[in-house]
C-alpha atoms as a PDB file:
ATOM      1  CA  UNK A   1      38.965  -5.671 -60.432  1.00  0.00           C
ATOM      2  CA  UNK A   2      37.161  -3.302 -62.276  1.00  0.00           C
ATOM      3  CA  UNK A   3      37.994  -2.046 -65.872  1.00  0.00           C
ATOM      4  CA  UNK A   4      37.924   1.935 -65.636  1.00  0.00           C
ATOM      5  CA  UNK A   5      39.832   3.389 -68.098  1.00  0.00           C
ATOM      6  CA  UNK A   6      41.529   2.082 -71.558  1.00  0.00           C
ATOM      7  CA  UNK A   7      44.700   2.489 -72.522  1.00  0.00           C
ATOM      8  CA  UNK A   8      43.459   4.873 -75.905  1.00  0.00           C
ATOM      9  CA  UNK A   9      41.831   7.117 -73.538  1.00  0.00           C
ATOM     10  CA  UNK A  10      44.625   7.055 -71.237  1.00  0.00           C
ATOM     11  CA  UNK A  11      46.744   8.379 -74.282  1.00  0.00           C
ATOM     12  CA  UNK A  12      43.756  10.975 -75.431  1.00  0.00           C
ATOM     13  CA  UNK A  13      43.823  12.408 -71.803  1.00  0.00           C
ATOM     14  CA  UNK A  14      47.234  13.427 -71.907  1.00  0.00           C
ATOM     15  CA  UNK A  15      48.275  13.202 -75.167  1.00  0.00           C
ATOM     16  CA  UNK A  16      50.322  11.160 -77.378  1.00  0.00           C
ATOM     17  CA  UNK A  17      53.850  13.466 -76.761  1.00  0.00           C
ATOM     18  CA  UNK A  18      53.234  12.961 -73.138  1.00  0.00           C
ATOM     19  CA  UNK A  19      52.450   9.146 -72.833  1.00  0.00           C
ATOM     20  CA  UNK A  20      55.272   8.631 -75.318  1.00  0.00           C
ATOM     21  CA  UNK A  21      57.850  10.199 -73.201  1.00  0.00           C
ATOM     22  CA  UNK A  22      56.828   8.593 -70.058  1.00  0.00           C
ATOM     23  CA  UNK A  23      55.625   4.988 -71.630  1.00  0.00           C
ATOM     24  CA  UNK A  24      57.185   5.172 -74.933  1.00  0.00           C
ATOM     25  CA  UNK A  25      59.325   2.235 -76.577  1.00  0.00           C
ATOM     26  CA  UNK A  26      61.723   2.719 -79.472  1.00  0.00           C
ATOM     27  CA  UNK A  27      63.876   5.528 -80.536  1.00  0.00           C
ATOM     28  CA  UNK A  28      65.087   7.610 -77.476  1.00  0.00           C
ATOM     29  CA  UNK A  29      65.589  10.946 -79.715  1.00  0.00           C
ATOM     30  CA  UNK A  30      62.509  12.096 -80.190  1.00  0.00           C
ATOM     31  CA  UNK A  31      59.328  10.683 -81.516  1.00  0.00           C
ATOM     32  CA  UNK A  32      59.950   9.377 -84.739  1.00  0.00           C
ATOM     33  CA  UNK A  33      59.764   5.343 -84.401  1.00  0.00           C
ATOM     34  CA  UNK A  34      58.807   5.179 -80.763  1.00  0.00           C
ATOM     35  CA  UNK A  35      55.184   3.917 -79.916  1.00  0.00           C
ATOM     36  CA  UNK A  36      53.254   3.615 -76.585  1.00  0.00           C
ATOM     37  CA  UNK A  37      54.569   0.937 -74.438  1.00  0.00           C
ATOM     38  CA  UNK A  38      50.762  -0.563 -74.170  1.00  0.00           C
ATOM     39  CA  UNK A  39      51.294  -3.510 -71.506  1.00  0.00           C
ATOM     40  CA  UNK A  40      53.192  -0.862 -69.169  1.00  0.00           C
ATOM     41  CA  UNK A  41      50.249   1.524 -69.322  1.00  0.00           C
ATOM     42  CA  UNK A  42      47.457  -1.302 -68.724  1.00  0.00           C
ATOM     43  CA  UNK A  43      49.754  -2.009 -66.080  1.00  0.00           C
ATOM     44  CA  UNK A  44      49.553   1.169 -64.704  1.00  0.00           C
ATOM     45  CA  UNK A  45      45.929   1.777 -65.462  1.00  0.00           C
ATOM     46  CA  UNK A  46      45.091  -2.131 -63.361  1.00  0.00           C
ATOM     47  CA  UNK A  47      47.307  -0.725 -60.591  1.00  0.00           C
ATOM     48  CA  UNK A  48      45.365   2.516 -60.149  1.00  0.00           C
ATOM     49  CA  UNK A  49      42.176   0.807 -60.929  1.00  0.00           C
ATOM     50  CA  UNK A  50      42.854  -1.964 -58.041  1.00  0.00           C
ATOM     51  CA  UNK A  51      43.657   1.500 -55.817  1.00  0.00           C
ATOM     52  CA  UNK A  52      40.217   2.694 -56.674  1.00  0.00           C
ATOM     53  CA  UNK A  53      38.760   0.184 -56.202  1.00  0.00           C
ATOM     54  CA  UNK A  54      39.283  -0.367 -52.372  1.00  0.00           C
ATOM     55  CA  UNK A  55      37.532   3.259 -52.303  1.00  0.00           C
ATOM     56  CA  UNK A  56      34.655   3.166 -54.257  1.00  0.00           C
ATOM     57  CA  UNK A  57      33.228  -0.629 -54.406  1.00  0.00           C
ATOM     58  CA  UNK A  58      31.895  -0.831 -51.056  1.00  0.00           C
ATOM     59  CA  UNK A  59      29.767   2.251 -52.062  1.00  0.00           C
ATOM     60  CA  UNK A  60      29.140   1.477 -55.758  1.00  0.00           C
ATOM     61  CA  UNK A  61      29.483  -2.163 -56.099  1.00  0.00           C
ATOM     62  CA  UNK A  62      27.977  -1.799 -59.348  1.00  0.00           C
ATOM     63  CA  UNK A  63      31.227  -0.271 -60.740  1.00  0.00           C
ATOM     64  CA  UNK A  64      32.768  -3.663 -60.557  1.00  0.00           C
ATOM     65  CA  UNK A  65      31.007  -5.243 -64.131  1.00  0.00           C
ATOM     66  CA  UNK A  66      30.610  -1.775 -65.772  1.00  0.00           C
ATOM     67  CA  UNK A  67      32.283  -1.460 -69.365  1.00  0.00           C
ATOM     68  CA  UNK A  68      34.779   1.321 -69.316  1.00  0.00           C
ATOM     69  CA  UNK A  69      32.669   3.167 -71.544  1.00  0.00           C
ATOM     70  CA  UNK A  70      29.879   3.886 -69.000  1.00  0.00           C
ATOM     71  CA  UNK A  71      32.406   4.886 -65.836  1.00  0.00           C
ATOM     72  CA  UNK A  72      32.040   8.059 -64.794  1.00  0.00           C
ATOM     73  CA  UNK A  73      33.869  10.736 -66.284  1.00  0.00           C
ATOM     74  CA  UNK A  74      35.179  11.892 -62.968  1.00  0.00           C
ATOM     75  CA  UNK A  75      36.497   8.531 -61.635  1.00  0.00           C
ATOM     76  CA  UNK A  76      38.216   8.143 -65.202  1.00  0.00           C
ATOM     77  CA  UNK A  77      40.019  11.006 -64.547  1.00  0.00           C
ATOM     78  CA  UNK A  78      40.974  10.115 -61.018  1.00  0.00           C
ATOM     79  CA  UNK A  79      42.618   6.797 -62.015  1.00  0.00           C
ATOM     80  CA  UNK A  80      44.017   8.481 -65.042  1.00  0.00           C
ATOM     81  CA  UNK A  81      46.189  10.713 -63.055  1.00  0.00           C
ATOM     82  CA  UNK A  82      46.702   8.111 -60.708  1.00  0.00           C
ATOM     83  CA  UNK A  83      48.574   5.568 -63.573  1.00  0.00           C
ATOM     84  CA  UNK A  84      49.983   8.840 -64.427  1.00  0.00           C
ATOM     85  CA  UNK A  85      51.865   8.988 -61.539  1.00  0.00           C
ATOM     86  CA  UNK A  86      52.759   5.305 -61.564  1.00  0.00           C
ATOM     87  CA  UNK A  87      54.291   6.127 -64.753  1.00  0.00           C
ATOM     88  CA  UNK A  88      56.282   9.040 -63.657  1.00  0.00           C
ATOM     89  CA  UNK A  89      57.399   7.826 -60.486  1.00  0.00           C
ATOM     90  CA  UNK A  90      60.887   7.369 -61.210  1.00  0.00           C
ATOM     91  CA  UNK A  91      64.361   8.368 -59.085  1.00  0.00           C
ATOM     92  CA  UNK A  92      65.728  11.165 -60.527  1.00  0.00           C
ATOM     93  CA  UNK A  93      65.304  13.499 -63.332  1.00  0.00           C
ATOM     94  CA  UNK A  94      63.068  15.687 -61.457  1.00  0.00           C
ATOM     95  CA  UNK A  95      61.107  18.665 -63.173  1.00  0.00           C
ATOM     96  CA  UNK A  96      58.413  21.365 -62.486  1.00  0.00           C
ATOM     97  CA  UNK A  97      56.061  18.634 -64.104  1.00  0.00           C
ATOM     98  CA  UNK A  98      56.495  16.278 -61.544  1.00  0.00           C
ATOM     99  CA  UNK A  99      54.938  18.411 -59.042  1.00  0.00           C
ATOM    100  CA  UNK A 100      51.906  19.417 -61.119  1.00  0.00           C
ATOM    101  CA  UNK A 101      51.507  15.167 -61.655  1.00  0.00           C
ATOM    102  CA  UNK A 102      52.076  14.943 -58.287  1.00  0.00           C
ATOM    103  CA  UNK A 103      49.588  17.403 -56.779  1.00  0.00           C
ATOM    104  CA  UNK A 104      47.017  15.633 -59.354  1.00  0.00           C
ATOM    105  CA  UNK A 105      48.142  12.431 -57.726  1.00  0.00           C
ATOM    106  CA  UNK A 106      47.123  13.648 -54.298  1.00  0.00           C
ATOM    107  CA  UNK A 107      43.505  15.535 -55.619  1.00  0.00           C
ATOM    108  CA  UNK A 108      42.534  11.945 -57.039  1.00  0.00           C
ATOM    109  CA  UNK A 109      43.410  10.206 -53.830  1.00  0.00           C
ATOM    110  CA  UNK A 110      41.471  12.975 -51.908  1.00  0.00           C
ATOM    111  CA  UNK A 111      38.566  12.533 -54.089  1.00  0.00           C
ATOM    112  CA  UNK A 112      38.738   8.961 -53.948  1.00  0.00           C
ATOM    113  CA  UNK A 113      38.421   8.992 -50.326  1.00  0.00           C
ATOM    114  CA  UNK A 114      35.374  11.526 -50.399  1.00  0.00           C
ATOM    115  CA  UNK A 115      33.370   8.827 -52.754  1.00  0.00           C
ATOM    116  CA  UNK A 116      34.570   5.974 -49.854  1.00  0.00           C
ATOM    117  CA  UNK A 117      33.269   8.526 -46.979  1.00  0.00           C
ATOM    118  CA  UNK A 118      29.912   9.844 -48.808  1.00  0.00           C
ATOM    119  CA  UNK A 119      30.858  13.325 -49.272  1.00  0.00           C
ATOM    120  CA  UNK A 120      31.547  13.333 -52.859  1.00  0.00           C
ATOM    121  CA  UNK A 121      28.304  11.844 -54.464  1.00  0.00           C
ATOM    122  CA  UNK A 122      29.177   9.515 -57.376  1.00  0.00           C
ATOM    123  CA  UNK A 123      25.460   7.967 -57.358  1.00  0.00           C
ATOM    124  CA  UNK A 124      24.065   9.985 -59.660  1.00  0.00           C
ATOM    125  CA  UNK A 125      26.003   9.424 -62.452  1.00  0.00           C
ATOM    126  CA  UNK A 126      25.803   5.487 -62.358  1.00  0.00           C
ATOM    127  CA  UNK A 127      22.453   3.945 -63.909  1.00  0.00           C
ATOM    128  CA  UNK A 128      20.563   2.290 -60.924  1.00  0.00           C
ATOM    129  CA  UNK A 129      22.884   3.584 -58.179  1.00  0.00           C
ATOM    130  CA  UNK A 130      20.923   4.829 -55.398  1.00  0.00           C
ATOM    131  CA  UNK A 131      21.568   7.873 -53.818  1.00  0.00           C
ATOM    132  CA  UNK A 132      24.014   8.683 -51.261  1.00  0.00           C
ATOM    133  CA  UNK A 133      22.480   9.093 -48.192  1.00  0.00           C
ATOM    134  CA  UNK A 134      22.764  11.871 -46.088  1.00  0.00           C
ATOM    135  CA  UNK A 135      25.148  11.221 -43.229  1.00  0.00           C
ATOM    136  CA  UNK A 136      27.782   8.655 -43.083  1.00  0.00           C
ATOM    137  CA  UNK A 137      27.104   5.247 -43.615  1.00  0.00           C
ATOM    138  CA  UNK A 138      27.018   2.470 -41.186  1.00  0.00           C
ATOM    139  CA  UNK A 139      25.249   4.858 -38.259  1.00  0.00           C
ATOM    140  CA  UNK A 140      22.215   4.863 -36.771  1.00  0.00           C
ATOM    141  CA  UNK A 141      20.143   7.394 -35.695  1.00  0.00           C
ATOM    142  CA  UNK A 142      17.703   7.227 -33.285  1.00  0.00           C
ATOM    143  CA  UNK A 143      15.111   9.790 -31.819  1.00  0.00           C
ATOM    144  CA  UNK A 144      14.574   8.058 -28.515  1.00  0.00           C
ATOM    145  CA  UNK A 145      12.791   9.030 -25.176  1.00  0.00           C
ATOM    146  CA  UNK A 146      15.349   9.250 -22.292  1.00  0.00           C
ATOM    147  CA  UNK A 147      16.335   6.150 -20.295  1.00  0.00           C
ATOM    148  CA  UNK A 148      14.556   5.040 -17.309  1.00  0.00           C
ATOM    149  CA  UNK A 149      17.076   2.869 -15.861  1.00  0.00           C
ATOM    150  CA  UNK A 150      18.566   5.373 -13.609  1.00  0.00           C
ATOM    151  CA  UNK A 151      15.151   5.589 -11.863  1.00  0.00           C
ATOM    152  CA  UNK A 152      14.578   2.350 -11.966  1.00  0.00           C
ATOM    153  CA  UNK A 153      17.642   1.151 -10.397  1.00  0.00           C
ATOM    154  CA  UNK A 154      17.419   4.005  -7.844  1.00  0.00           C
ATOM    155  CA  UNK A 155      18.865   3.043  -4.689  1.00  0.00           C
ATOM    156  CA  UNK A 156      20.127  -0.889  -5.686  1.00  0.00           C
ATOM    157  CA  UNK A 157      23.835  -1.552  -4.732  1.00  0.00           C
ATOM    158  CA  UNK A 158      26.007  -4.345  -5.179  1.00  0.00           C
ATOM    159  CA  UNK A 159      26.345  -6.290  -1.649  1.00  0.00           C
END
């Protein structure tokens, strides 16, 4: 499994208040004396990173060893708001923020799949990636002269 995103830049993406009220350990009345819950965001984090991963491997295998420094931007983001979710996801206690994580949610998924299907190109910003093609992967085209076999098996019928 690949290593996308850290836990510190988990907390700079959405900020310390944020990560403290959905990951936070300590005092429940505010933020005085509560600190980020670290092994529930890695937890998070390897969870969204394991999700990515089943999109984005088969096309960019060379994802798999790269330090988290050197991930794309883009794909940092997607499994950030990914965790994100994993960390809101809770029964209950419902609030206009929920939908705004969970329409996030759904744009990193959706983006996701377009690196897995070729139509989001991820290539160029990982050293030694080759492009993506154009046209979907695993097809192949052929400009071919038109079969012969109907005239050649012109008038042959099974006895």
């Amino acid at each position: 499994m690949s290593d996308y995103l850290t836990v510190a830049e988990f907390v700079e993406q959405f900020g310390e208040a944020e990560v403290l009220a959905i990951a936070g350990i300590g005092g429940p009345n505010g933020a005085a004396g509560r600190q980020v819950d670290e092994p529930r965001v890695a937890a998070a984090i390897k969870r969204a990173a394991s999700l990515a991963d089943g999109y984005v491997l088969a096309r960019h295998p060379q994802l798999a060893n790269m330090p988290p420094a050197d991930v794309p931007a883009a794909l940092k983001g997607a499994v950030a708001d990914i965790a994100r979710w994993y960390l809101r996801d809770r029964a209950g206690d419902k609030s206009a923020m929920d939908e705004v994580v969970r329409k996030r949610y759904e744009d990193a998924l959706a983006w996701l799949r377009g690196v897995a299907d070729g139509s989001v190109d991820l290539a160029s910003e990982i050293p030694g990636a080759l492009p993506t093609p154009d046209g979907p992967l695993g097809r192949v085209h052929a400009d071919m002269p038109p079969s012969r076999a109907d005239a050649a098996l012109s008038g042959w019928r099974r006895a």
